[in-house]
Protein backbone atom coordinates (compact mmCIF):
# COMPACT_ATOMS: atom_id res chain seq x y z
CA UNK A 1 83.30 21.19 33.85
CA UNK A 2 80.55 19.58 35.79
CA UNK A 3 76.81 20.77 34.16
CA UNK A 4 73.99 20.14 36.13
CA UNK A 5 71.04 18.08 34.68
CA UNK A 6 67.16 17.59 35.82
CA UNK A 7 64.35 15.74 35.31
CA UNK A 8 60.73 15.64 36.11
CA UNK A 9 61.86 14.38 39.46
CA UNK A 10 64.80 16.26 40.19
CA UNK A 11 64.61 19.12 43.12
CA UNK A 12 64.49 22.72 41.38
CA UNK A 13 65.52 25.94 42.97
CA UNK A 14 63.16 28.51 40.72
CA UNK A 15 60.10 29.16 41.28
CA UNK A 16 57.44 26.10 40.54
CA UNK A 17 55.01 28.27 38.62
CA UNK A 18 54.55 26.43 35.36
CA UNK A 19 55.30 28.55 32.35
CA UNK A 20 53.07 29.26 29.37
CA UNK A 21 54.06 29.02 26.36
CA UNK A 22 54.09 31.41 23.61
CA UNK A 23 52.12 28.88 21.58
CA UNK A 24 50.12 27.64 24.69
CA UNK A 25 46.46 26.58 22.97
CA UNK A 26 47.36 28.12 19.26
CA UNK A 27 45.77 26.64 16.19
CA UNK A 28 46.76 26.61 12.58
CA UNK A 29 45.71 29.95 10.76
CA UNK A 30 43.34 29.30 8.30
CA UNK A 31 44.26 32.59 6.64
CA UNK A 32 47.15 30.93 4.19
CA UNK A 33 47.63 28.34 2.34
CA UNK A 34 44.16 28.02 0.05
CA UNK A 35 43.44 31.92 1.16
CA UNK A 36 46.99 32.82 -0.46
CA UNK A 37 46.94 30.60 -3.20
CA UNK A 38 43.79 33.14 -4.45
CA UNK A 39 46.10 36.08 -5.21
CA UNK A 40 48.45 33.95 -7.26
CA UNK A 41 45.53 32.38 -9.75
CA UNK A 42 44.03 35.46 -11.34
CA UNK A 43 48.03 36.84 -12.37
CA UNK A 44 47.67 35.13 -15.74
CA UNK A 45 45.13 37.56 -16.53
CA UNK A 46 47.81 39.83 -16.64
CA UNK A 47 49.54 37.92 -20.18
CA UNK A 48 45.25 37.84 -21.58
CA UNK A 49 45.24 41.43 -21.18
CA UNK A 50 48.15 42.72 -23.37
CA UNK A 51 47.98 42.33 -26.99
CA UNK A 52 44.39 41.25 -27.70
CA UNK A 53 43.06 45.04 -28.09
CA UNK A 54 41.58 47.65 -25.69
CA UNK A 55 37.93 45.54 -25.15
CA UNK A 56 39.83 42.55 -23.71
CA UNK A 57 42.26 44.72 -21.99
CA UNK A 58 39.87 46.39 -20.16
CA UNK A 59 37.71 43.09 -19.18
CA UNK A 60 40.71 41.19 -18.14
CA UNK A 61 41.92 43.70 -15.41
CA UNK A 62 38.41 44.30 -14.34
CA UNK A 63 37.87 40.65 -13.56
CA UNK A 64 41.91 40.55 -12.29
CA UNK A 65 40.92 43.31 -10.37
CA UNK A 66 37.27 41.81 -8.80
CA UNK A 67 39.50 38.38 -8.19
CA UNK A 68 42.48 39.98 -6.10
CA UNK A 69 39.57 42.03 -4.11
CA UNK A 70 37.68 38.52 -3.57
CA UNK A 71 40.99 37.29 -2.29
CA UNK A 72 41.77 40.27 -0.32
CA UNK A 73 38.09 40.07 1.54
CA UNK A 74 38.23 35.99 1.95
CA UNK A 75 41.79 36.42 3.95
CA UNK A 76 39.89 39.36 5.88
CA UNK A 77 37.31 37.25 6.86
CA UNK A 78 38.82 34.58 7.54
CA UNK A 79 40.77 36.58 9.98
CA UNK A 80 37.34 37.56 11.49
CA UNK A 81 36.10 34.30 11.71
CA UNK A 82 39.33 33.01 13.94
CA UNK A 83 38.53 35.99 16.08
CA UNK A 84 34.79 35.52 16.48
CA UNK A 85 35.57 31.56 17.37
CA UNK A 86 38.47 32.20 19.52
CA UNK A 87 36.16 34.02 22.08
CA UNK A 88 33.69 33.34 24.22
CA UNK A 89 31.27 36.80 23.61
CA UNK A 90 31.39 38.10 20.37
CA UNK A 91 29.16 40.41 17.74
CA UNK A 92 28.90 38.65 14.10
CA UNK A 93 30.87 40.70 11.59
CA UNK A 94 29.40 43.77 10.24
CA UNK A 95 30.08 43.48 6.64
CA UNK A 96 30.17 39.67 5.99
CA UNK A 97 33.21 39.71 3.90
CA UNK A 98 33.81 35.63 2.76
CA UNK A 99 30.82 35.98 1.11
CA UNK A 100 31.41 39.04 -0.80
CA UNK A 101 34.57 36.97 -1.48
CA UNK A 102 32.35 34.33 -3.26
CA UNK A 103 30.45 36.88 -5.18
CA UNK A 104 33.26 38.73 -6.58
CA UNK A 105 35.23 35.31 -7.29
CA UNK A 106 32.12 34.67 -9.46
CA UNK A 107 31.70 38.04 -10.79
CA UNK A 108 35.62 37.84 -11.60
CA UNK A 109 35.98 34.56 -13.18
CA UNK A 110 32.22 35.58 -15.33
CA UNK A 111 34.18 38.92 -16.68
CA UNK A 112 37.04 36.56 -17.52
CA UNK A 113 34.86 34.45 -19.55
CA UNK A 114 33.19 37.15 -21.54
CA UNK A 115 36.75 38.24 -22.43
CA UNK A 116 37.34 34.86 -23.49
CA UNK A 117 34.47 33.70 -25.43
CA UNK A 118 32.70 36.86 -25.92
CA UNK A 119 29.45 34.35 -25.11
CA UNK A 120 26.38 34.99 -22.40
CA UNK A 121 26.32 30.95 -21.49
CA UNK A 122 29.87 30.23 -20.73
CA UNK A 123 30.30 32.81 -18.10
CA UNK A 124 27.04 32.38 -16.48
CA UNK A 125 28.27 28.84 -15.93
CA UNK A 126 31.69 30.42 -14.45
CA UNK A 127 30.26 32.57 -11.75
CA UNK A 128 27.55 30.07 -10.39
CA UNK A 129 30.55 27.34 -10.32
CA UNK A 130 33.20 30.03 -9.31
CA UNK A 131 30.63 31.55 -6.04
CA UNK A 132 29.62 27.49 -5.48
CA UNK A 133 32.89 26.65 -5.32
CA UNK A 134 34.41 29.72 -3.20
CA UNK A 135 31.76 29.34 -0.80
CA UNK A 136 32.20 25.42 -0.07
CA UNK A 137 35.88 25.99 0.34
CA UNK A 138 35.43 28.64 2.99
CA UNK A 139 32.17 28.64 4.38
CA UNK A 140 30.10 31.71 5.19
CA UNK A 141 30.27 34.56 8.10
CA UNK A 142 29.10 34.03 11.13
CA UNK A 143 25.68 34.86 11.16
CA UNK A 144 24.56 35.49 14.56
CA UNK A 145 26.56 36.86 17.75
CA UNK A 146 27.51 34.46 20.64
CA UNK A 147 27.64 34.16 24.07
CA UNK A 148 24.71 36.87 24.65
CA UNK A 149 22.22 34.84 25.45
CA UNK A 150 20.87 35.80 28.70
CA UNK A 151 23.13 38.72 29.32
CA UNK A 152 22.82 42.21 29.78
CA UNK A 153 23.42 43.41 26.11
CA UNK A 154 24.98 46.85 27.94
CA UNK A 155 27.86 44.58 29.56
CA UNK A 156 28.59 42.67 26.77
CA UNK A 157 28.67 45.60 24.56
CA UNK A 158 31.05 47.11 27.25
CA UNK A 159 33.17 43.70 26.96
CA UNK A 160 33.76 43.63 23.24
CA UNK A 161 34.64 47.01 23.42
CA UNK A 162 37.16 46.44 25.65
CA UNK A 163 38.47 43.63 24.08
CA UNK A 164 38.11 44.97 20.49
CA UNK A 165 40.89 47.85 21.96
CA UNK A 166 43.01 45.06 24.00
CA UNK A 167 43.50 43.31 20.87
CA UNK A 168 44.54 46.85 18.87
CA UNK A 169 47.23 47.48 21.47
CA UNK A 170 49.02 43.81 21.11
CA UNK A 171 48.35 43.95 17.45
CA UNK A 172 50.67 47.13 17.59
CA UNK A 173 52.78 45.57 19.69
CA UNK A 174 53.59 42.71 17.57
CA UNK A 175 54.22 45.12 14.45
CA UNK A 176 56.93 46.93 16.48
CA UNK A 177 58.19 43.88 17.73
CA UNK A 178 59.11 42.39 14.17
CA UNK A 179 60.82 45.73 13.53
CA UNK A 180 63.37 44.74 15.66
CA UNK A 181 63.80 41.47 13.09
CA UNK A 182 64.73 39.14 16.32
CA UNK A 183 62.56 36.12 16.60
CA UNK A 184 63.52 35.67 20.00
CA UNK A 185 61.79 39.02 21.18
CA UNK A 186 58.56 38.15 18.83
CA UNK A 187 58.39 34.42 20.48
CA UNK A 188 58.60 36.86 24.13
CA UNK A 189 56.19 39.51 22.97
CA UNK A 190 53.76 36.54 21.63
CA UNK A 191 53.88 34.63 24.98
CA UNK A 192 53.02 37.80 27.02
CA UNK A 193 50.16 38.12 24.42
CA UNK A 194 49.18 34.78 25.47
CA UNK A 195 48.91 35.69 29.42
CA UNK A 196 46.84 38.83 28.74
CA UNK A 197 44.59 36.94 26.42
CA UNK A 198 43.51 34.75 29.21
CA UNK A 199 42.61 37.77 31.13
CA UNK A 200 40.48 38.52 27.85
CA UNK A 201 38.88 35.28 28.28
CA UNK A 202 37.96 35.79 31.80
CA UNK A 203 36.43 38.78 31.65
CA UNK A 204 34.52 37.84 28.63
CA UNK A 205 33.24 34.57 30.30
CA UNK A 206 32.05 36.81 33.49
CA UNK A 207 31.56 40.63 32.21
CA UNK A 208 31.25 41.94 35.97
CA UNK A 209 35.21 41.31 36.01
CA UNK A 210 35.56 44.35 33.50
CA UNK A 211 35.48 46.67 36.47
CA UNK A 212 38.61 44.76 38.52
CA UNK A 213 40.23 44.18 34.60
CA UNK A 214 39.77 47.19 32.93
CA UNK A 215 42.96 49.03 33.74
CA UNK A 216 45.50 46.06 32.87
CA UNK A 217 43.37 46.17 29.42
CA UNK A 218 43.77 50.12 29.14
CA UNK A 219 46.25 51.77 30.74
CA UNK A 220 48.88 49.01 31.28
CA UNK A 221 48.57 48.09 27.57
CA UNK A 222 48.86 51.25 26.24
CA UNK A 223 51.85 51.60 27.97
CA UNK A 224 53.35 48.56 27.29
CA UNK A 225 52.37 49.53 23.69
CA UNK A 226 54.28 52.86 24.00
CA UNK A 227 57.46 50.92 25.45
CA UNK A 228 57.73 48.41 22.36
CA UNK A 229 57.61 50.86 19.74
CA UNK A 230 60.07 52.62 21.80
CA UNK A 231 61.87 50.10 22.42
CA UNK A 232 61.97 48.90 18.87
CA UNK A 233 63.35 52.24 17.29
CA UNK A 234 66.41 51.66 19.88
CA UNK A 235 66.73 48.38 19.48
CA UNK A 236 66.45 48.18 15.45
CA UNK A 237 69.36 51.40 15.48
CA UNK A 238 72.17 49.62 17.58
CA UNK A 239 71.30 46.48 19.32
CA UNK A 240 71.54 47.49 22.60
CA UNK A 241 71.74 44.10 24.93
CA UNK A 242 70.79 46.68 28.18
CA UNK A 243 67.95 48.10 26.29
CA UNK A 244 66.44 44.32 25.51
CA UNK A 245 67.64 42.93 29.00
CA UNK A 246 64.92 46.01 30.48
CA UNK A 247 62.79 45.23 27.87
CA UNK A 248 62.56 41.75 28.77
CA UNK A 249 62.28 42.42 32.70
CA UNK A 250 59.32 45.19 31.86
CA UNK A 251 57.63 41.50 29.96
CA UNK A 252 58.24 39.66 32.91
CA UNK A 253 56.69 42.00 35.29
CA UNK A 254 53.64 42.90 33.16
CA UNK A 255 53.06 39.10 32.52
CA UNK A 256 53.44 37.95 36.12
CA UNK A 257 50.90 40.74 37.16
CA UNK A 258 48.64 39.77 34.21
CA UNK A 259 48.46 36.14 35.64
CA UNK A 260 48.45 37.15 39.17
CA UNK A 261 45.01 39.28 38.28
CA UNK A 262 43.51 36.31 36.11
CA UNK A 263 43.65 34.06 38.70
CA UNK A 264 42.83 36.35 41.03
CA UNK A 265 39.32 36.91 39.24
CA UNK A 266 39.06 33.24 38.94
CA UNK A 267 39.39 32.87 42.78
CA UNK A 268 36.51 35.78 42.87
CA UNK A 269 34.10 33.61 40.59
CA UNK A 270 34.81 30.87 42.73
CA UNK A 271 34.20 32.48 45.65
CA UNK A 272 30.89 33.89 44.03
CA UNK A 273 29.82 30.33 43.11
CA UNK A 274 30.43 28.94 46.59
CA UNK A 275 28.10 31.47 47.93
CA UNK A 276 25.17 31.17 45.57
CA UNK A 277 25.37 26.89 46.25
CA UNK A 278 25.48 27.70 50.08
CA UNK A 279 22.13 30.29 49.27
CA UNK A 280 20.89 27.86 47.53
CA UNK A 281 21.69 24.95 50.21
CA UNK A 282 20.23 27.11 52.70
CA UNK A 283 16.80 27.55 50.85
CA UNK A 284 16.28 24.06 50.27
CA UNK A 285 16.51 23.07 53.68
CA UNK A 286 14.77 25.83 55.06
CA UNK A 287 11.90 24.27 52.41
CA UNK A 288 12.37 20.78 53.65
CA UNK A 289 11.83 22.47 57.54
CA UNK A 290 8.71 23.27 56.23
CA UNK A 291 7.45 20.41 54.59
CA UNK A 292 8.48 18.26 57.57
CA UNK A 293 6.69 20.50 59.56
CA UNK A 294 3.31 20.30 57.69
């Protein structure tokens, strides 16, 4: 049977609109690897507990207990801090949780000592070392918001908002998505994610756009939040290939009118730009009328 190849140069009967990929600008979570290994160090505290009487028992799973909470809060903000960097306006964190993830690492691994040694010296040593150590491996919160400077604080506050729900409603729709235990439909949920998260990125860079954006950001998200956990208790029961084939077609349309919006606000700030350099033109030769003149 005769299978039709193309290349880069070959004619193509779809459409020429380039696709994104799910993946499209995606970096490396920093949120595993050194963040995961933290939960797995403190466990032999477990094995120091047992069998050395009730004093060490008790200081052992108080420090296991202040390092899995240090872990917990590191992952957290690391989390936070890929959120604050991947957008343009953002608010610092509000409880500045890497470096309560130092303290308690300290705190932890100082209780641990004192179990150990029973000692003031050694564990002092432990949790300057330990919080040293924690906080050169993961660096501190972000400090100070971004992208405000010389903005209305209202509109930016309106922004993050905005954004701040956006990102609940694909958050829930990537949790009913890996209900349905289908990689396929989590790459296709993730690369819609992708489209509206460059509508995100517009409106943050101009907050005026809010107005044109803000009911692809609501109400279209909340339904298309609705239709995935829907869709997910079907699809999880019986596999249902009609059920994923409208599924898929409901993704298509909301991510071709999520693009078409995007770069419809694009063309806007464009347009807005070419006026203010025509103003501008205008003034300066108006001025140069002037001067010639005198």
């Amino acid at each position: 049977m005769a299978e039709r190849y193309g290349g880069k140069h070959s004619p193509k009967d779809h459409d020429q609109t380039p696709e994104t990929g799910a993946f499209q600008g995606a970096a490396r979570s920093r949120a595993g690897g050194r963040a995961n290994i933290l939960f797995l160090a403190p466990l032999p505290l477990i094995w120091q507990a047992f069998g050395n009487g009730p004093e060490k028992l008790a200081l052992n799973l108080i420090a296991l207990s202040s390092l899995l909470l240090a872990a917990w809060l590191t992952r957290e903000g690391l989390l936070a801090h890929e959120a604050y960097e991947a957008r343009t306006i953002a608010r610092r964190p509000t409880f500045p949780r890497k470096m309560a993830g130092s303290v308690l690492t300290g705190l932890g691994l100082a209780i641990a000592g004192w179990a150990a040694t029973g000692g003031i010296l050694a564990p002092a040593i432990y949790a300057v070392i330990g919080t040293v150590l924690h906080g050169m491996a993961f660096g501190l919160d972000p400090l100070s918001d971004k992208g405000i400077e010389g903005i209305d604080l209202h509109q930016t506050d309106r922004v993050a908002r905005a954004v701040d729900e956006a990102e609940n409603l694909l958050g829930a729709m990537s949790d009913a998505a890996k209900r349905c235990r289908d990689r396929g439909l989590e790459a296709r949920v993730a690369k819609f994610q992708t489209t509206a998260r460059r509508l995100f990125r517009t409106v943050e860079n101009d907050p005026r756009d809010l107005t044109a954006a803000r009911k692809f950001m609501g109400v279209y998200l909340k339904g298309a939040r609705d239709a995935t956990v829907k869709f997910a208790d079907i699809y999880a029961r019986n596999r249902d290939p009609q059920a994923r084939a409208d599924y898929e077609a409901l993704l298509n349309d909301l991510e071709q009118n999520f693009a078409a919006r995007t770069e419809r606000l694009l063309l806007d700030d464009k347009s807005d730009l070419t006026i203010e350099i025509e103003v501008l033109r205008e003034r300066l030769q108006r001025e140069g009328v002037r001067h010639d003149a005198k």
